[in-house]
Protein backbone atom coordinates (compact mmCIF):
# COMPACT_ATOMS: atom_id res chain seq x y z
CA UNK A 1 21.31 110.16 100.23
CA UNK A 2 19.65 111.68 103.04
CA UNK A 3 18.08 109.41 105.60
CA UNK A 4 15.16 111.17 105.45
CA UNK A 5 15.10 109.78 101.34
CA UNK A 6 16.24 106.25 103.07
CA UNK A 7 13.42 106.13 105.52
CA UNK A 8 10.43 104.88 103.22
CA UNK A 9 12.56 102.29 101.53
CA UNK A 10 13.79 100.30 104.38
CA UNK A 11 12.22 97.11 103.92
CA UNK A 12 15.28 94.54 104.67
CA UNK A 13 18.63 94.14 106.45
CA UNK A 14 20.55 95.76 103.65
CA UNK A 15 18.34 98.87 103.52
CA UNK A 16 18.43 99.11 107.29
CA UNK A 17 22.25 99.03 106.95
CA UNK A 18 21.96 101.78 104.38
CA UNK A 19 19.74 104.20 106.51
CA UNK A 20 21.91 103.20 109.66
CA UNK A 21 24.64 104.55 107.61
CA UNK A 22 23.40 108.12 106.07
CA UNK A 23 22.25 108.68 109.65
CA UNK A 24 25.01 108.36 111.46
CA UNK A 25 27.05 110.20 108.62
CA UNK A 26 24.65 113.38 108.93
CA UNK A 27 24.79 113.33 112.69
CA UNK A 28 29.11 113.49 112.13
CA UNK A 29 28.77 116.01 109.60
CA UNK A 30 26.10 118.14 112.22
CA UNK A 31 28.93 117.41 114.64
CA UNK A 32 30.98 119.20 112.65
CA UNK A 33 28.59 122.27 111.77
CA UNK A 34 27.84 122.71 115.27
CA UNK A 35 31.84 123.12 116.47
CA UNK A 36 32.03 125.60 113.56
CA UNK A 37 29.01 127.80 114.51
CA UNK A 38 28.29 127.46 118.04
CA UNK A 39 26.33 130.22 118.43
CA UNK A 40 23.73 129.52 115.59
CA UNK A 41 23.05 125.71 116.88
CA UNK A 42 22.74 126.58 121.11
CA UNK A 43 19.25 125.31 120.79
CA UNK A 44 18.85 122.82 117.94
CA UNK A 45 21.50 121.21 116.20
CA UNK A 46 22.32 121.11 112.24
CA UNK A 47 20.60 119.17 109.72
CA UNK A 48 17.43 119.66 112.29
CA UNK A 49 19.16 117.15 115.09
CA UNK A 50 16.79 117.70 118.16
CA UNK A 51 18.92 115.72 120.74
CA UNK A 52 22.87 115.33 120.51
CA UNK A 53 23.39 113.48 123.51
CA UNK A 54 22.93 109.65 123.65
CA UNK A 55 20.46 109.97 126.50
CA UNK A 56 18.59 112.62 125.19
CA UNK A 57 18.10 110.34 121.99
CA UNK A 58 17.17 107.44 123.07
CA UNK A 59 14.27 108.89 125.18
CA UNK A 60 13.00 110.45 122.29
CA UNK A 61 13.40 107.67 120.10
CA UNK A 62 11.06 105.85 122.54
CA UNK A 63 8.06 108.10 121.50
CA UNK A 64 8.25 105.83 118.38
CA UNK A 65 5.73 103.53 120.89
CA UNK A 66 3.64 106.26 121.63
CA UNK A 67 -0.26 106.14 119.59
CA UNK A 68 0.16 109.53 117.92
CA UNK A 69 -3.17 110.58 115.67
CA UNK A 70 -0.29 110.98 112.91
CA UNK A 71 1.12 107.32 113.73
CA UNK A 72 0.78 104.36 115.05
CA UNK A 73 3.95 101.78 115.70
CA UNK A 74 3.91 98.50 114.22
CA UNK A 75 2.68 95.69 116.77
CA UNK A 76 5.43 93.14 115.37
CA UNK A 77 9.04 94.09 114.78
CA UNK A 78 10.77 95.33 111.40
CA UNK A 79 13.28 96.70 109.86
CA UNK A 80 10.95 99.46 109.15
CA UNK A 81 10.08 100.10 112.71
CA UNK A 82 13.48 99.80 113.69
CA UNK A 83 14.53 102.62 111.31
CA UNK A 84 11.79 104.69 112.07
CA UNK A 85 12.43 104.29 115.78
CA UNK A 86 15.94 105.75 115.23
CA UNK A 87 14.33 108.52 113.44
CA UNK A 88 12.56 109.50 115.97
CA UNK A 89 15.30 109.84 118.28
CA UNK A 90 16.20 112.56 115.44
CA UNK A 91 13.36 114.66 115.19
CA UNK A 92 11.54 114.42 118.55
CA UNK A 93 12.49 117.04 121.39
């Protein structure tokens, strides 16, 4: 599954584990699509990865805390929030 489809069901540890895993199996596999057409990804990467380096990722990620009109982070900690905050690092340039 994609961990877009893994997002909305992380509720525990297991389904944390679970979108941990698709997500770090896409980013290898845009790894891979990138090195194989480096032309078509200079700007974004494959499977719609905005930041590639670890830096880059994490600073995004931390938008997660950020009171957006479409969302607000969780005041306690979940496995939710933790996947979510990952996602971010994704899809936020």
């Amino acid at each position: 599954m994609k961990p877009e489809e893994l997002l909305d069901k992380v509720q525990d540890r297991e389904s944390f584990i679970a979108f941990v895993e698709a997500l770090a199996a896409e980013r290898e596999d845009a790894q891979r699509i990138e090195r194989e057409n480096p032309q078509r990804y200079m700007i974004d990467g494959a499977h719609d990865w905005k930041n590639a380096e670890i830096g880059e990722f994490l600073y995004a990620a931390l938008d997660y805390f950020d009171d957006k009109p479409f969302h607000q982070p969780e005041n306690e900690p979940s496995w939710r929030m933790f996947a979510e905050f990952l996602y971010f690092g994704k899809i936020i340039e």
